[in-house]
N, C-alpha and C. Protein backbone atom coordinates (compact mmCIF):
# COMPACT_ATOMS: atom_id res chain seq x y z
N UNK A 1 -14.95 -2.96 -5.73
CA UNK A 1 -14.04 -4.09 -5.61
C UNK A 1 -12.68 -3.70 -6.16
N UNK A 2 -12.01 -4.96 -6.76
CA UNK A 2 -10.47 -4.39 -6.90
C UNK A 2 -10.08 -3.91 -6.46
N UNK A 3 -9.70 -4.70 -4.74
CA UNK A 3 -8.84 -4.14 -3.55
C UNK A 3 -8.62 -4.93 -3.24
N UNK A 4 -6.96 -4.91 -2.43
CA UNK A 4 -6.28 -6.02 -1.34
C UNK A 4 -6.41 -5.01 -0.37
N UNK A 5 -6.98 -5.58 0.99
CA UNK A 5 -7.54 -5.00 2.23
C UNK A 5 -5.74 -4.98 2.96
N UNK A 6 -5.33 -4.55 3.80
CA UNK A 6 -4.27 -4.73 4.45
C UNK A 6 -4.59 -4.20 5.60
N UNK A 7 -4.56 -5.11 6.94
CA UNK A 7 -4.91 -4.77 7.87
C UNK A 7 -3.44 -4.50 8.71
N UNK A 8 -3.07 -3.27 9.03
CA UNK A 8 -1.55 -2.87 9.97
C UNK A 8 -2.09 -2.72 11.45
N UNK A 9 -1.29 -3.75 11.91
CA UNK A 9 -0.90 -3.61 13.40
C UNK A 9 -0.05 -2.14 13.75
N UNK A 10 -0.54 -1.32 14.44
CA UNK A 10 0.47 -0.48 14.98
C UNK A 10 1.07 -0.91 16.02
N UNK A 11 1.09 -2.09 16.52
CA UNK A 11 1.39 -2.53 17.69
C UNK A 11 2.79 -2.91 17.26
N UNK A 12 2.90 -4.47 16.45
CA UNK A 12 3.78 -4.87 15.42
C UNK A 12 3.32 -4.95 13.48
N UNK A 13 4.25 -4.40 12.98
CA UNK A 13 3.68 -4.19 11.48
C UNK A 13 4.44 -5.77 11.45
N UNK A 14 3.52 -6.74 10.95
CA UNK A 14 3.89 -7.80 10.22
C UNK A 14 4.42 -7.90 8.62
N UNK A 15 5.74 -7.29 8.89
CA UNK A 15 6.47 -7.24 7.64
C UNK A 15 6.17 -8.63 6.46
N UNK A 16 6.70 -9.78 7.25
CA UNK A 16 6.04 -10.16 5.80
C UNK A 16 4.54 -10.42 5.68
N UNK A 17 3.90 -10.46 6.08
CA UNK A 17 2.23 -10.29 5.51
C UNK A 17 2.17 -9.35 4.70
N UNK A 18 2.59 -7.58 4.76
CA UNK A 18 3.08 -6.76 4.29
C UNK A 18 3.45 -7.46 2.77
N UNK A 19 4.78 -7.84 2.84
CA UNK A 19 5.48 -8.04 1.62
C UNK A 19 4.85 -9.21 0.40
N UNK A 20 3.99 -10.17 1.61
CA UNK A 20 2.63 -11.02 0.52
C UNK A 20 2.07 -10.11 -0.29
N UNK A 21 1.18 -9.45 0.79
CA UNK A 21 0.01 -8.75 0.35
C UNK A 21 0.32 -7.45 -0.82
N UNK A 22 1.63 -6.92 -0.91
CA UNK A 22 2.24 -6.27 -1.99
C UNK A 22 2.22 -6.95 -3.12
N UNK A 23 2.76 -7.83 -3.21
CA UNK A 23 3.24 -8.71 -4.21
C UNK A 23 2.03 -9.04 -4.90
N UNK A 24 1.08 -9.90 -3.86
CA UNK A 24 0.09 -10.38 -4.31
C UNK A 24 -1.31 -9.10 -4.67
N UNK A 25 -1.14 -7.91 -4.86
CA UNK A 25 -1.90 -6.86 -5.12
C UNK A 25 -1.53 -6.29 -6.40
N UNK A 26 -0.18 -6.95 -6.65
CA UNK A 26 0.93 -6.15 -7.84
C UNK A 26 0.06 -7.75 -9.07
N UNK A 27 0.41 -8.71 -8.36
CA UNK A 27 0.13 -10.05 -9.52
C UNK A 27 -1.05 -9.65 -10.06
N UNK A 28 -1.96 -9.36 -9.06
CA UNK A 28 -3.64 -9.53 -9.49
C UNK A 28 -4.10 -8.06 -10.33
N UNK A 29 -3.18 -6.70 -10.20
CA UNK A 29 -3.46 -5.86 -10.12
C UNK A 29 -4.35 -5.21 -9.69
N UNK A 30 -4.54 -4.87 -8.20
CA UNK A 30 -5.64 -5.12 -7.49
C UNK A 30 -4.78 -3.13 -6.75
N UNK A 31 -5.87 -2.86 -6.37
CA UNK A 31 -5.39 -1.81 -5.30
C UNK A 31 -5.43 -2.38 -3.86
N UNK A 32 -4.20 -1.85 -3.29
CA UNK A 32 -3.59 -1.73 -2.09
C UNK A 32 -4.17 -1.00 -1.27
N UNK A 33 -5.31 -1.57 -0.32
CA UNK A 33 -5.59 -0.41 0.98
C UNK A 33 -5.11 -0.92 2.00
N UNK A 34 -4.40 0.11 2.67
CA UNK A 34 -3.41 -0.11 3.76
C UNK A 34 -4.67 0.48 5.25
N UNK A 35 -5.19 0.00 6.07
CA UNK A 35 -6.10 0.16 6.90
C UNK A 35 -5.67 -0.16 8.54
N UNK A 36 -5.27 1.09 9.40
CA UNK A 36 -5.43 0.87 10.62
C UNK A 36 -6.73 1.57 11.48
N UNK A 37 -6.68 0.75 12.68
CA UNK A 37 -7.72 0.80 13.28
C UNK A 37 -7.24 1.11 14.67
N UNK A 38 -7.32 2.49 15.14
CA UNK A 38 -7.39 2.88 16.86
C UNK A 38 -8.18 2.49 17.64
N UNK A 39 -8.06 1.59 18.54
CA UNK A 39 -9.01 1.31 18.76
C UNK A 39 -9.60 1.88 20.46
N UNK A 40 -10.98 1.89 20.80
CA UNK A 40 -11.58 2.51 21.61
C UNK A 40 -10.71 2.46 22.70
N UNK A 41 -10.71 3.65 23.73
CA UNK A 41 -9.85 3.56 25.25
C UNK A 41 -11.23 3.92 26.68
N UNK A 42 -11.49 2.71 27.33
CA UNK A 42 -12.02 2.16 28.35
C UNK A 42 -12.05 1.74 29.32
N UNK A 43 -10.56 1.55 29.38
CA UNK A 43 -9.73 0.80 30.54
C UNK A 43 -9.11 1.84 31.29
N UNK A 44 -9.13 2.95 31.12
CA UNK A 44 -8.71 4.10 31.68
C UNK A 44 -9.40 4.63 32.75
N UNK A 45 -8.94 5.66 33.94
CA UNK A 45 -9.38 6.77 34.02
C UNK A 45 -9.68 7.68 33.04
N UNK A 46 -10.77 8.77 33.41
CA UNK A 46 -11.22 9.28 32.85
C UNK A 46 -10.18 10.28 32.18
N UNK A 47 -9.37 11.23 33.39
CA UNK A 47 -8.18 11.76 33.19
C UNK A 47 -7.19 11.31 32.02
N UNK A 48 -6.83 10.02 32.54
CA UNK A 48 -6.17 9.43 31.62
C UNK A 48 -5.96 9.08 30.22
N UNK A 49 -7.36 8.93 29.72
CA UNK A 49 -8.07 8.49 28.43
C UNK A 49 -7.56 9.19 27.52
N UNK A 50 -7.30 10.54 27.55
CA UNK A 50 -7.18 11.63 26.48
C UNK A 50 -5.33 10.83 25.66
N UNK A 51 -5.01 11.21 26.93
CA UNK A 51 -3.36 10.92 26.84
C UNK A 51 -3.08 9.64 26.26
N UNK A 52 -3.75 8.59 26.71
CA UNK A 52 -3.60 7.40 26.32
C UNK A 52 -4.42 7.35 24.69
N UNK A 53 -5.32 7.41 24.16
CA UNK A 53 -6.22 7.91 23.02
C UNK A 53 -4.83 8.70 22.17
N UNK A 54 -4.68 9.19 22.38
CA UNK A 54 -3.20 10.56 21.89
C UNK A 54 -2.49 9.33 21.50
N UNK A 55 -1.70 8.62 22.25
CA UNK A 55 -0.35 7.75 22.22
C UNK A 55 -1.00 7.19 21.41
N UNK A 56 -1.83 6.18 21.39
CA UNK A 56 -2.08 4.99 20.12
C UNK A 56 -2.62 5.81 18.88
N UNK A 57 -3.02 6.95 18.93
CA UNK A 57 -3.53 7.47 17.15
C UNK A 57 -1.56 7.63 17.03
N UNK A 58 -0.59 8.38 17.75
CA UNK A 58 0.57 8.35 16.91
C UNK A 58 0.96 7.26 16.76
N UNK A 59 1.26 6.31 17.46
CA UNK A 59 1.24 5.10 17.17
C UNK A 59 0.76 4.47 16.08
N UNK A 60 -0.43 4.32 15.91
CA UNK A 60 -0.80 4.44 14.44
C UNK A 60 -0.47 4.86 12.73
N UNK A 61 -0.35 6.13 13.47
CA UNK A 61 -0.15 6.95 12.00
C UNK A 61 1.28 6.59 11.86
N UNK A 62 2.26 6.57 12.71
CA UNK A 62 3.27 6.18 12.59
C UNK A 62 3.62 4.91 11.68
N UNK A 63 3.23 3.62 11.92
CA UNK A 63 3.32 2.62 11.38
C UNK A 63 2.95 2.82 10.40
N UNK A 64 1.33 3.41 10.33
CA UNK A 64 1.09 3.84 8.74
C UNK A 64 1.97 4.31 7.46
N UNK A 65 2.89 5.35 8.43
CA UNK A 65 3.70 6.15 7.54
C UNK A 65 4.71 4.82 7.07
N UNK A 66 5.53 4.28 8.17
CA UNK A 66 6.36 2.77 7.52
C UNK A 66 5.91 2.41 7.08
N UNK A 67 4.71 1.62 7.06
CA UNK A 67 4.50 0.83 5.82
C UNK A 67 3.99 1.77 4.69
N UNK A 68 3.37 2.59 4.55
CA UNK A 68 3.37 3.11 2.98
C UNK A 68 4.88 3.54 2.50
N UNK A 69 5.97 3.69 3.13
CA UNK A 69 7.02 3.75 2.91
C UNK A 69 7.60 2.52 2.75
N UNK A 70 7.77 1.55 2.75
CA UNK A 70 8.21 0.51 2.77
C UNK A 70 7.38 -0.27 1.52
N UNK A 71 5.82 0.01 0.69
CA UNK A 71 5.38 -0.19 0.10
C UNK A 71 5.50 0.37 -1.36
N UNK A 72 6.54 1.71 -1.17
CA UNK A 72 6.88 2.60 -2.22
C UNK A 72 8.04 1.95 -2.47
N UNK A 73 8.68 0.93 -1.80
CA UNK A 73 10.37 1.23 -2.01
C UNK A 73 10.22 -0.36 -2.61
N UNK A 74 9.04 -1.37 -2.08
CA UNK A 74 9.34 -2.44 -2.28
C UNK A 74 8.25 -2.74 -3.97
N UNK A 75 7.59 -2.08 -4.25
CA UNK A 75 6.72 -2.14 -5.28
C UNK A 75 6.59 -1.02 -6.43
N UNK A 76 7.29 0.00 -5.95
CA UNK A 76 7.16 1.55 -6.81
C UNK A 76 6.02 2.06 -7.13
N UNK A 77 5.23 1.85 -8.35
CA UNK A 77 4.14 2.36 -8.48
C UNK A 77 2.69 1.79 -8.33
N UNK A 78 2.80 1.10 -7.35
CA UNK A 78 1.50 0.49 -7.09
C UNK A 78 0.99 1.19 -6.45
N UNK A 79 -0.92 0.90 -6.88
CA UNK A 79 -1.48 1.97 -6.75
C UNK A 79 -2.38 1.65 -5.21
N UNK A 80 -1.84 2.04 -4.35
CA UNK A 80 -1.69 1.97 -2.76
C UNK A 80 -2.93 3.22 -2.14
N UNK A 81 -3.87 2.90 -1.15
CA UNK A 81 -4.52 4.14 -0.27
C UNK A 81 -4.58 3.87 0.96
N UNK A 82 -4.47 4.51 1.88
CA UNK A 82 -4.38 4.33 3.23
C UNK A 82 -5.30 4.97 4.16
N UNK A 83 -5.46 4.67 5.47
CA UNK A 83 -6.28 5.27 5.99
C UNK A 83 -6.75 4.79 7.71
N UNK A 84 -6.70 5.76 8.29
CA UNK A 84 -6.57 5.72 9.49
C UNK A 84 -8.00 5.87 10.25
N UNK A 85 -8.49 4.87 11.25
CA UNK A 85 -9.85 4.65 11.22
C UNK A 85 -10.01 4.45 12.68
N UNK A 86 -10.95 5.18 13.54
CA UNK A 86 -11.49 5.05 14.82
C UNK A 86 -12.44 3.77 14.96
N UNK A 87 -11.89 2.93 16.18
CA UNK A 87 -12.77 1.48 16.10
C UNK A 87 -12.08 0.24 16.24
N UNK A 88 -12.86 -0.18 16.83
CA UNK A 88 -12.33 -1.73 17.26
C UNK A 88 -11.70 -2.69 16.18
N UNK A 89 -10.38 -2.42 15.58
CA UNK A 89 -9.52 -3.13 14.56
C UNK A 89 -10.27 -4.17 13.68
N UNK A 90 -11.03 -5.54 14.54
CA UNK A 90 -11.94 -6.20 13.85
C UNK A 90 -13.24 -5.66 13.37
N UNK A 91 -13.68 -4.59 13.90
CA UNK A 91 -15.06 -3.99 13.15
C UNK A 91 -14.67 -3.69 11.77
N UNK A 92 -13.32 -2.56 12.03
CA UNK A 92 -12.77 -1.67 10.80
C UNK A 92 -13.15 -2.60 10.05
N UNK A 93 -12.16 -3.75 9.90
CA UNK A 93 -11.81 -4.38 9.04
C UNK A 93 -12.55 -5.12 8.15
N UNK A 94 -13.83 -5.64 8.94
CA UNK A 94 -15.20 -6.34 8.65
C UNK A 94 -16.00 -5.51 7.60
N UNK A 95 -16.04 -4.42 8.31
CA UNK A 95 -16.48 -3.12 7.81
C UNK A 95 -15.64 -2.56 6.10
N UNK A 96 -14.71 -2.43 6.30
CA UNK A 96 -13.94 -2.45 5.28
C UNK A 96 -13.73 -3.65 4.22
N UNK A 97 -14.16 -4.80 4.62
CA UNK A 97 -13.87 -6.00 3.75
C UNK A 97 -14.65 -5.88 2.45
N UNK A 98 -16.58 -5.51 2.99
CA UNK A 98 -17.01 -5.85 1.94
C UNK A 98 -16.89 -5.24 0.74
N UNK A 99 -15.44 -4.35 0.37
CA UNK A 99 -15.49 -3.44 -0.80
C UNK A 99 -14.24 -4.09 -1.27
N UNK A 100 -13.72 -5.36 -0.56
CA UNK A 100 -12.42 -5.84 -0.93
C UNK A 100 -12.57 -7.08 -2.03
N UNK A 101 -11.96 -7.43 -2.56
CA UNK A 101 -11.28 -9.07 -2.95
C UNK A 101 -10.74 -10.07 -2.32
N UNK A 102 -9.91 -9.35 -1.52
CA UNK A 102 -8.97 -10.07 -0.52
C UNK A 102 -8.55 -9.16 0.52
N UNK A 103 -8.55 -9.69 1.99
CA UNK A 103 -8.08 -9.02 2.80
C UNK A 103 -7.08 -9.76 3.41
N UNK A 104 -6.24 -9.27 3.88
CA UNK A 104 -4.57 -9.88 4.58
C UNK A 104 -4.31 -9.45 5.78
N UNK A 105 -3.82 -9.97 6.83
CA UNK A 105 -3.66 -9.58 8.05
C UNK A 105 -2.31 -10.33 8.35
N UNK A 106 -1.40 -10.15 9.51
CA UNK A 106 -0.35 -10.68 9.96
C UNK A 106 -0.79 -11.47 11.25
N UNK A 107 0.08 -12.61 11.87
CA UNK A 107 -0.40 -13.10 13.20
C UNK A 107 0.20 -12.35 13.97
N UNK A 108 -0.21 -12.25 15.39
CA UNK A 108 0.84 -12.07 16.09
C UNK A 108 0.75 -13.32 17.09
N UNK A 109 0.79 -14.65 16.73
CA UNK A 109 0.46 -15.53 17.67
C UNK A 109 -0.17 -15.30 19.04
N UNK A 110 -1.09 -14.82 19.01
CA UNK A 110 -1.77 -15.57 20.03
C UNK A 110 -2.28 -16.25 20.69
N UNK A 111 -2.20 -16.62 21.92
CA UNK A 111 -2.95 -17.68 22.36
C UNK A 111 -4.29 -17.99 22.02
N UNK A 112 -4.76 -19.26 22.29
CA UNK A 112 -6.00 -19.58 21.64
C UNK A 112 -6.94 -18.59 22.08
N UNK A 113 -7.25 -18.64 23.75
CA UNK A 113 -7.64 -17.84 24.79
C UNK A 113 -8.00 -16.00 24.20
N UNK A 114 -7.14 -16.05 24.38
CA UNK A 114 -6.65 -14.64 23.58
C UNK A 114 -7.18 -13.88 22.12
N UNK A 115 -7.03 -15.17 21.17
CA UNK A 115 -7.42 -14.66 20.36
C UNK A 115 -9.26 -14.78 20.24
N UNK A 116 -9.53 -15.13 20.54
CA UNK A 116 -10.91 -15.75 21.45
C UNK A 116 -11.99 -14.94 21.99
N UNK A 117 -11.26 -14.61 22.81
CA UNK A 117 -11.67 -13.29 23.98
C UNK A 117 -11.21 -12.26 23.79
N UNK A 118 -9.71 -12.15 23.24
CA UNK A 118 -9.23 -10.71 23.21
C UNK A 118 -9.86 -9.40 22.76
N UNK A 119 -9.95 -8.17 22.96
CA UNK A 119 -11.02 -6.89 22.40
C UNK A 119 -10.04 -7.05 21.25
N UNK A 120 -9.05 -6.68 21.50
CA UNK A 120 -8.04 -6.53 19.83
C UNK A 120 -8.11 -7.84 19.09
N UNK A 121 -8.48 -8.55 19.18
CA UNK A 121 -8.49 -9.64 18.43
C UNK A 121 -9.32 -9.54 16.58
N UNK A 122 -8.26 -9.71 15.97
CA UNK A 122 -8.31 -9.59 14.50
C UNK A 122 -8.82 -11.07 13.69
N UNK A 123 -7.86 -11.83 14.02
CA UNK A 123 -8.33 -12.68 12.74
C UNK A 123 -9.16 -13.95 12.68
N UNK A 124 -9.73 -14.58 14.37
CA UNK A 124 -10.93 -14.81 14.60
C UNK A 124 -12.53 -14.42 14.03
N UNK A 125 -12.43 -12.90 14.16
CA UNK A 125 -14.00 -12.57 14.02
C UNK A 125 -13.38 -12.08 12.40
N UNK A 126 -12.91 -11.74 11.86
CA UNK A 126 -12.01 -11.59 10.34
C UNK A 126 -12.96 -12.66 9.71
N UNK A 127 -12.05 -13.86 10.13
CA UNK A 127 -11.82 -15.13 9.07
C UNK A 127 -13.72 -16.12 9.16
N UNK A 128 -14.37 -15.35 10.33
CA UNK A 128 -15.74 -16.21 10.58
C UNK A 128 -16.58 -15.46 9.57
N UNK A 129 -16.27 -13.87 10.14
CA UNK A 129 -17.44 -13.04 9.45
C UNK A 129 -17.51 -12.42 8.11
N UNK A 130 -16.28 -12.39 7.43
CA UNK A 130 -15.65 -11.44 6.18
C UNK A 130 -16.32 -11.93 4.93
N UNK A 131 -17.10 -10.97 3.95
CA UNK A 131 -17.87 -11.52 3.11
C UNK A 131 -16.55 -11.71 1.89
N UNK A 132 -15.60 -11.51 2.26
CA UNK A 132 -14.24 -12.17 1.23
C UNK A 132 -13.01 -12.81 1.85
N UNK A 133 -12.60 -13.74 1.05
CA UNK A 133 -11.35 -14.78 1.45
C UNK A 133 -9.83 -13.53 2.14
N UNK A 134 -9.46 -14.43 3.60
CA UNK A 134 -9.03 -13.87 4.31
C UNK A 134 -7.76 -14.22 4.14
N UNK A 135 -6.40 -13.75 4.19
CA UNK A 135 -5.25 -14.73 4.13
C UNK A 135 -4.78 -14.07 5.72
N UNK A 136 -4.00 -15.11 6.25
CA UNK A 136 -3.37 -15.07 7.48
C UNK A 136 -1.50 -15.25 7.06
N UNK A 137 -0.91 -14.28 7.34
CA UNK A 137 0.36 -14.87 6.87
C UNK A 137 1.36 -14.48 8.48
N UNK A 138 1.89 -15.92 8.84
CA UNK A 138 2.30 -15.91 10.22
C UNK A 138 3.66 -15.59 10.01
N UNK A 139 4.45 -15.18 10.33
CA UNK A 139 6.31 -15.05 10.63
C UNK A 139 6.90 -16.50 10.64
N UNK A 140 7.86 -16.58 10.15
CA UNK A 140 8.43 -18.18 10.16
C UNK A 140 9.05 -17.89 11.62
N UNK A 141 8.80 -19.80 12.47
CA UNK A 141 8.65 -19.69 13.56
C UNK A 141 10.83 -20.00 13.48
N UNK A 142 11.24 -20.03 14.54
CA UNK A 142 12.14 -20.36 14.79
C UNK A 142 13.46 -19.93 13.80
N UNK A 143 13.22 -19.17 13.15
CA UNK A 143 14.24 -18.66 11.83
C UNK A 143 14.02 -16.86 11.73
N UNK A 144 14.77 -16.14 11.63
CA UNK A 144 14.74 -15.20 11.37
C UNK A 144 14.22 -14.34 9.99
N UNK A 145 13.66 -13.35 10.25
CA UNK A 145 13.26 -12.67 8.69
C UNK A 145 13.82 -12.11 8.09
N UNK A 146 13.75 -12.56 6.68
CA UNK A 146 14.95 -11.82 6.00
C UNK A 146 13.58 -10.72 5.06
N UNK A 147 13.75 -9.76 5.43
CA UNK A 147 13.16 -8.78 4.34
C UNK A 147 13.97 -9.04 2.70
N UNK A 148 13.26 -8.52 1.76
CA UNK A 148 13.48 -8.39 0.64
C UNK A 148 14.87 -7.18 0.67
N UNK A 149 15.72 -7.21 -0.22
CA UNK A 149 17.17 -6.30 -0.26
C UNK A 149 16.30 -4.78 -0.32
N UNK A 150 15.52 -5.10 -0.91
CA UNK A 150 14.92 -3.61 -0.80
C UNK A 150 14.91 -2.59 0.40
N UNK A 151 14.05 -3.58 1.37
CA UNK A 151 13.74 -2.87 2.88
C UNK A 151 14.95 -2.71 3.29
N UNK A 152 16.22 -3.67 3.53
CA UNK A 152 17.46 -3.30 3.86
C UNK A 152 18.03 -2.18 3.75
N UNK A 153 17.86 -1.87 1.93
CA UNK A 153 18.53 -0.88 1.55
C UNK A 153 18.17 0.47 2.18
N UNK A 154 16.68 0.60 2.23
CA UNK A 154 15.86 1.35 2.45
C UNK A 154 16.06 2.25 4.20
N UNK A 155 16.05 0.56 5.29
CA UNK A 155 16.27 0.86 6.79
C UNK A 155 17.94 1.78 6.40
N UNK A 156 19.07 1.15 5.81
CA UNK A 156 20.17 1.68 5.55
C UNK A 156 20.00 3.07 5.53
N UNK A 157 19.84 3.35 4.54
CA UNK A 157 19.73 4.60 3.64
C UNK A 157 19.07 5.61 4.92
N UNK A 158 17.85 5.19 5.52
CA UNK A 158 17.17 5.99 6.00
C UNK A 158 17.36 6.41 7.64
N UNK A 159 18.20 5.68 8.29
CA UNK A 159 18.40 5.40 9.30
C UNK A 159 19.16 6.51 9.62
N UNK A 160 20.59 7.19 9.11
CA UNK A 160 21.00 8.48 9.03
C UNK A 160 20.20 9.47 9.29
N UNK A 161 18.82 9.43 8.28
CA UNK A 161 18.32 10.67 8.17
C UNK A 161 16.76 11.11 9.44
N UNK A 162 16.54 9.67 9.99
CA UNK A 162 15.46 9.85 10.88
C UNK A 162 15.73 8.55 11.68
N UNK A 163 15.08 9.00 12.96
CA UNK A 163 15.38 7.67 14.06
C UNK A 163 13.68 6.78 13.72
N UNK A 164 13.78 4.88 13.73
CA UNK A 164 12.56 4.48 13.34
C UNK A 164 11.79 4.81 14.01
N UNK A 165 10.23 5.16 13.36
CA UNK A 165 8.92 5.28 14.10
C UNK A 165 8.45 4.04 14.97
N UNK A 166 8.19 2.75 14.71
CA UNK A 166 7.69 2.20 15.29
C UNK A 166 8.45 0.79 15.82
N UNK A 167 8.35 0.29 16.78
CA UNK A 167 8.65 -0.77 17.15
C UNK A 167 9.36 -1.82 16.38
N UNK A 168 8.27 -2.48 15.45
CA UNK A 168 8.72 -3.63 14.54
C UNK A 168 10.03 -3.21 13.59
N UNK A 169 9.92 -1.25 13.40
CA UNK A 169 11.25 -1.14 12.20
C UNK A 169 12.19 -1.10 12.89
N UNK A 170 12.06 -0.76 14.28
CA UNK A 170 13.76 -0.76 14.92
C UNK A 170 14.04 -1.78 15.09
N UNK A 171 13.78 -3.02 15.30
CA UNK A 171 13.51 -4.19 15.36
C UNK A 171 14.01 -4.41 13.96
N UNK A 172 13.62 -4.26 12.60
CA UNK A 172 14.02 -4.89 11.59
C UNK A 172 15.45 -4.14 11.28
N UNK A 173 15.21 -3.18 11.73
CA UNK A 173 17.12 -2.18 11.28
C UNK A 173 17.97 -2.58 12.23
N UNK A 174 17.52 -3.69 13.61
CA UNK A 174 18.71 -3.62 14.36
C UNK A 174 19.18 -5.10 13.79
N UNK A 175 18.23 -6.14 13.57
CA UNK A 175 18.43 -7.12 13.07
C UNK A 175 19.23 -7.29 11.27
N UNK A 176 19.08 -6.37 10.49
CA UNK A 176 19.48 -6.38 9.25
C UNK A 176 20.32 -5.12 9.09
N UNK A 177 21.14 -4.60 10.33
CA UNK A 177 22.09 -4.10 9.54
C UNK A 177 22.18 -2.60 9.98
């Protein structure tokens, strides 16, 4: 035990769920596992599969790398592990819970439908099956996110020296600056 679970979208990193689940790992003094999940490729040709399989592990590791970077800059020495995991995102995570305290996930609003039925679907089979309390932390709807001055400083600073890895940070460096 004495873990905050953190479940990363490589799709979109839900910055602030992120910046909860820091905070709230720093209050409790709890360790930080940062946990993505690749998940299986099926929908493919056979041909195809490899290539596509390829794109989402960088995809992955990528985001991984932002947020443990973004977890160094916004918390310093918290004691953070990460880890990159083959499997259907909600198994990982299920799978991974029962060694947690708390596990945290971001929305990405989905439809009811969706989240329902969806194969990627996280915080449905999460919040039914998880032998520990789940937090859901959604994006404020209609208002923009303001990261903590930290991440700012951080997209700033870093933006010179490398172009962003994933989606959600170019997204937060084009919006803040």
């Amino acid at each position: 035990m004495n873990d905050l679970l953190f479940g990363v979208d490589p799709e979109e990193v839900s910055v602030p769920a992120l910046v909860w689940a820091a905070d709230e790992a720093a209050r409790r003094r709890l360790r930080l596992r940062l946990v993505v999940a690749v998940p299986p490729v099926h929908d493919r040709l056979r041909y195809d599969a490899l290539g596509h399989r390829t794109a989402l592990r960088i995809r992955a590791e990528s985001a991984l790398a932002d947020v443990e970077e973004l977890v160094r800059r916004l918390r310093g020495p918290l004691p953070a592990t990460s880890e990159l995991v083959d499997g259907a995102p909600a198994t990982v995570l299920l799978a991974r819970a029962a060694g947690a305290d708390l596990v945290v996930v971001g929305s990405r609003r989905l439809g009811r439908a969706a989240e329902l039925l969806g194969e990627n679907s996280v915080v449905v089979p999460l919040t039914a099956r998880a032998p520990c309390p789940v937090v859901v932390v959604r994006a404020p709807e209609h208002t923009e996110v303001h990261p903590p001055p930290s991440w700012s400083a951080w997209t700033a600073a870093n933006r010179a020296r490398r172009p962003s890895r994933s989606p959600s940070t170019r997204r937060a460096c084009a919006r803040h600056g």
